[in-house]
Protein backbone atom coordinates (compact mmCIF):
# COMPACT_ATOMS: atom_id res chain seq x y z
CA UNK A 1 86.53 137.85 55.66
CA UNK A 2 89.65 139.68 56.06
CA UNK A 3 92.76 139.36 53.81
CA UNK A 4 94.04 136.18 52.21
CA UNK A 5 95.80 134.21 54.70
CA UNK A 6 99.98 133.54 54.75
CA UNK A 7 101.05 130.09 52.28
CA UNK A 8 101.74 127.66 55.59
CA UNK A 9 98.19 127.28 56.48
CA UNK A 10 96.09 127.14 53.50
CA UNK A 11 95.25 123.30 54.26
CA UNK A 12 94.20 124.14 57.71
CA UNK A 13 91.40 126.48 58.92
CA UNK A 14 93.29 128.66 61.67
CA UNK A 15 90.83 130.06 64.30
CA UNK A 16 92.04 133.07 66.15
CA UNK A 17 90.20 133.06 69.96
CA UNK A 18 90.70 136.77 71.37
CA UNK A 19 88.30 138.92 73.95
CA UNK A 20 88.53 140.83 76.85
CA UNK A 21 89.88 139.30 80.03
CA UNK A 22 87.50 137.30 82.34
CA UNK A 23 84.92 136.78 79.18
CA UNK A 24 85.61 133.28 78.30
CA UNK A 25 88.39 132.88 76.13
CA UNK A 26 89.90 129.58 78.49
CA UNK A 27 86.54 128.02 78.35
CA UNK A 28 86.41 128.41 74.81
CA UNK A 29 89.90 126.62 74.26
CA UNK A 30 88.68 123.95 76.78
CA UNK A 31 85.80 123.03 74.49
CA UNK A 32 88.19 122.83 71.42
CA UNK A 33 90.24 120.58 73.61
CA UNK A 34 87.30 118.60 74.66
CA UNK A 35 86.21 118.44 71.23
CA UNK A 36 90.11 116.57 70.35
CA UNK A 37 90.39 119.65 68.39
CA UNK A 38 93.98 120.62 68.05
CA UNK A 39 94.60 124.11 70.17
CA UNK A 40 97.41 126.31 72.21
CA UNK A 41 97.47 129.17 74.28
CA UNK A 42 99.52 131.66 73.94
CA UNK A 43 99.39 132.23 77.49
CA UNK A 44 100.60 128.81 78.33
CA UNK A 45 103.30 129.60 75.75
CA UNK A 46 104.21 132.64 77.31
CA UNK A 47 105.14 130.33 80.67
CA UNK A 48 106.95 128.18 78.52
CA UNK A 49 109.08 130.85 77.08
CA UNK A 50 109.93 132.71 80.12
CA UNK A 51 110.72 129.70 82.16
CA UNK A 52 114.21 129.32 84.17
CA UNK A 53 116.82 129.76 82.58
CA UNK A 54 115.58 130.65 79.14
CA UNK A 55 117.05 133.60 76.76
CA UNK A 56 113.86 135.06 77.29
CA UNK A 57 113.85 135.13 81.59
CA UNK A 58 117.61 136.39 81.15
CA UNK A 59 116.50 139.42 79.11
CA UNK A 60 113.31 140.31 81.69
CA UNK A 61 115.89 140.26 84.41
CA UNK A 62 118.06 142.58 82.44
CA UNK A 63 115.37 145.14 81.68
CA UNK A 64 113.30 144.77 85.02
CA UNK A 65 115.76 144.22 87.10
CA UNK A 66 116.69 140.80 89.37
CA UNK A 67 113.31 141.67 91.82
CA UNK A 68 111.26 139.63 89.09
CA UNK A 69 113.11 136.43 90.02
CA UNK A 70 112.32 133.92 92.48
CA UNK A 71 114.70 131.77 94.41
CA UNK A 72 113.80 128.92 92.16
CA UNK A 73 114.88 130.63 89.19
CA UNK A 74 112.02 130.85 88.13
CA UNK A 75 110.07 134.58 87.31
CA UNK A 76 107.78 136.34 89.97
CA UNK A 77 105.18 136.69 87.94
CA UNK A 78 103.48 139.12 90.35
CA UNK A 79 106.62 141.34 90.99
CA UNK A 80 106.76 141.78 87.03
CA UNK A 81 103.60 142.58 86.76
CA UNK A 82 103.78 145.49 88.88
CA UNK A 83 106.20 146.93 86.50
CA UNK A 84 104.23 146.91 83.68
CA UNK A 85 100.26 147.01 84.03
CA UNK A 86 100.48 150.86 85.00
CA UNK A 87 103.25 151.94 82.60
CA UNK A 88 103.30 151.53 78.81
CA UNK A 89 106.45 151.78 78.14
CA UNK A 90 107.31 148.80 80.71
CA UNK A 91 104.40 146.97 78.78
CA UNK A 92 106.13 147.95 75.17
CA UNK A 93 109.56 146.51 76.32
CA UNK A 94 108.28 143.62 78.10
CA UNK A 95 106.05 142.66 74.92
CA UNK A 96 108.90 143.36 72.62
CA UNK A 97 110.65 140.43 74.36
CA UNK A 98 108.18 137.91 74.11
CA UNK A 99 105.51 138.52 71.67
CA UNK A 100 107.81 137.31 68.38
CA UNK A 101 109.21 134.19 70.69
CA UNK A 102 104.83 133.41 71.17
CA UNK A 103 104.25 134.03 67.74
CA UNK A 104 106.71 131.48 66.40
CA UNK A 105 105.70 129.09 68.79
CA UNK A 106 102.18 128.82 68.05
CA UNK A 107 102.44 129.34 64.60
CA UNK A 108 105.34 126.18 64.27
CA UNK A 109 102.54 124.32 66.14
CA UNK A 110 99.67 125.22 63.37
CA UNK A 111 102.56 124.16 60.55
CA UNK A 112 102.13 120.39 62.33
CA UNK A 113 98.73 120.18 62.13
CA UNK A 114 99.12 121.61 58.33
CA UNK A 115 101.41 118.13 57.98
CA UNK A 116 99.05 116.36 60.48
CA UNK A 117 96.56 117.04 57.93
CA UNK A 118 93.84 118.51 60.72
CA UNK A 119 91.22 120.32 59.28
CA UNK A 120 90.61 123.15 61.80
CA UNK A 121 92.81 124.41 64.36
CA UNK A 122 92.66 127.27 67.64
CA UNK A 123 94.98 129.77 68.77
CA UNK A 124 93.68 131.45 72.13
CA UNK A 125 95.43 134.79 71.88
CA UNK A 126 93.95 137.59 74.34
CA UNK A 127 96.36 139.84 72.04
CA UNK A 128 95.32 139.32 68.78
CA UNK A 129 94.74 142.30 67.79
CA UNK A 130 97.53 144.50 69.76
CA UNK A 131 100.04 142.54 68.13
CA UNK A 132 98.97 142.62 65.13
CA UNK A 133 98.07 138.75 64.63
CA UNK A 134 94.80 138.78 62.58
CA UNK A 135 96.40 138.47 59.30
CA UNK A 136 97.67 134.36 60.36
CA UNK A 137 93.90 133.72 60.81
CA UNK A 138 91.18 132.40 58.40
CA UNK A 139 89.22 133.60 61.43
CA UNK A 140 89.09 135.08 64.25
CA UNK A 141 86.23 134.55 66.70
CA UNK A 142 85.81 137.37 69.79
CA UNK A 143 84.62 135.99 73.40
CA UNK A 144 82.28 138.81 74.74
CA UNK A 145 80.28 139.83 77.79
CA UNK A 146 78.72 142.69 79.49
CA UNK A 147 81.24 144.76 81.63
CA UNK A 148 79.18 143.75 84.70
CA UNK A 149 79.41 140.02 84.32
CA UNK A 150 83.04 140.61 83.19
CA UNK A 151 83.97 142.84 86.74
CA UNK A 152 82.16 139.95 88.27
CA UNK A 153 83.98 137.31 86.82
CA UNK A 154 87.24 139.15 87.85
CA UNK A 155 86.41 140.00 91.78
CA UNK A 156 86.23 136.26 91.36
CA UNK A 157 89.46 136.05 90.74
CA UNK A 158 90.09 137.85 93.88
CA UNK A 159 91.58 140.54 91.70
CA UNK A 160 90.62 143.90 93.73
CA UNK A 161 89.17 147.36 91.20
CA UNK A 162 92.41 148.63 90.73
CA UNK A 163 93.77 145.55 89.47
CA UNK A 164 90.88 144.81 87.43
CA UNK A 165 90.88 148.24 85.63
CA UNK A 166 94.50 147.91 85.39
CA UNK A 167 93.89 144.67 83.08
CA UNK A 168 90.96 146.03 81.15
CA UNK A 169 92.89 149.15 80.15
CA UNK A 170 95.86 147.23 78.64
CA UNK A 171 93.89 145.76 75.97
CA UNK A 172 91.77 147.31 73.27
CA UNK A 173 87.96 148.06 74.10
CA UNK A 174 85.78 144.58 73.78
CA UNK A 175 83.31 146.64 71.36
CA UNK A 176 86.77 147.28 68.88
CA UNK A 177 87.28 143.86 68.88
CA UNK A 178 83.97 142.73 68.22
CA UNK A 179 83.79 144.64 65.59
CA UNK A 180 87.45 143.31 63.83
CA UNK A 181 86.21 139.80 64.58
CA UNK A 182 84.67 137.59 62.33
CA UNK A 183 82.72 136.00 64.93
CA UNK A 184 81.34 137.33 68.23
CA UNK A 185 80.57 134.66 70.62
CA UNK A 186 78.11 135.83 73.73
CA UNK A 187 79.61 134.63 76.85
CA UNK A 188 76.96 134.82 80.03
CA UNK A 189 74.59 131.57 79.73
CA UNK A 190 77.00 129.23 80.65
CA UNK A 191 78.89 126.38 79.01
CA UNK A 192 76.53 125.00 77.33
CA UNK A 193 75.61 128.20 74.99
CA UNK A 194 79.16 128.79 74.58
CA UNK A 195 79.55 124.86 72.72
CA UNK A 196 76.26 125.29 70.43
CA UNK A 197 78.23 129.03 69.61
CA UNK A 198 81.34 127.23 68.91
CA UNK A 199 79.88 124.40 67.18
CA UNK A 200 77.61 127.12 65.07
CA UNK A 201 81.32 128.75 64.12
CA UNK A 202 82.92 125.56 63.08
CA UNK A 203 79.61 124.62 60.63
CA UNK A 204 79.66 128.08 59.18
CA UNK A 205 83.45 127.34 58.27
CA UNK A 206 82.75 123.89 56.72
CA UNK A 207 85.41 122.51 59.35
CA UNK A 208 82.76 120.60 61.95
CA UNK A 209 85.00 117.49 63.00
CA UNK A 210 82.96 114.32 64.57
């Protein structure tokens, strides 16, 4: 296991859910949620922060200019993201604003279920590692597949190759994160094999819930 973990969640096991995009990470939270395990997405979060209005959309529009809001108020999510998939420095200021707004979100939400008293809780976080997150976790488990069922998953998506390599390239390689993971779930048989994984994880940390 990596390092201790901080004070505010020794009574709760803190699961860390990272991978590569398109390999499973949102089914994996489902499952917790199915489970009525407690869980947040950072991703969700980031919607949250960035919504109308908020100190975060203000500061977007500052740096990226007003082309990245809508009508509504609201941020094109789309029109922003053509500013910063291709161009790291974009990516750096963009993360900048809203990766320490995530990170105290999430982690005020794992300090209730330290007072709820919940034994295990999930953070989905497709930046774990990039930001530098795996110290919060008394584990973090890596969602994984093969780069062909992963370009697969994302023509899906109706994402074209461009934008699909675009996505890939802004996170670290799966294989590094594998290997800074605790534990690598395989994500190709469906959702079945992905529960019996999770479930396998959970016994392993003594935190199985009924």
């Amino acid at each position: 296991m990596r390092g201790s973990v901080v004070f505010w969640i020794r009574t709760v096991k803190l699961i860390g859910l990272t991978g590569g995009i398109g390999m499973g990470k949102s089914a994996a939270g489902e499952w917790f949620r199915t489970r009525g395990l407690p869980m947040t997405d950072s991703d969700q979060v980031a919607r949250e922060v960035c919504a109308a209005g908020s100190p975060a959309l203000n500061e977007i529009a500052s740096r990226f200019g007003p082309e990245v809001i809508g009508e509504d108020g609201g941020l094109l999510r789309g029109e922003l993201a053509k500013r910063v998939f291709d161009d790291a420095r974009n990516r750096a200021d963009l993360e900048a604003i809203l990766h320490p707004r995530i990170r105290a979100s999430w982690k005020a939400e794992a300090e209730r279920w330290r007072e709820d008293g919940r034994a295990v809780g999930a953070v989905q976080i497709p930046l774990l590692f990039e930001t530098g997150a795996e110290s919060e976790f008394d584990a973090v488990v890596c969602l994984a597949c093969s780069p062909e069922v992963q370009r697969a998953r994302l023509k899906d998506r109706g994402w074209d190759e461009e934008e699909a390599a675009q996505r890939i390239a802004s996170q670290l390689p799966i294989r590094e994160k594998m290997e800074r993971s605790d534990f690598v779930v395989w994500n190709e048989s469906g959702l079945l094999e992905l529960g019996e994984q999770l479930e396998r994880v959970l016994r392993v940390l003594g935190v199985a819930e009924e």
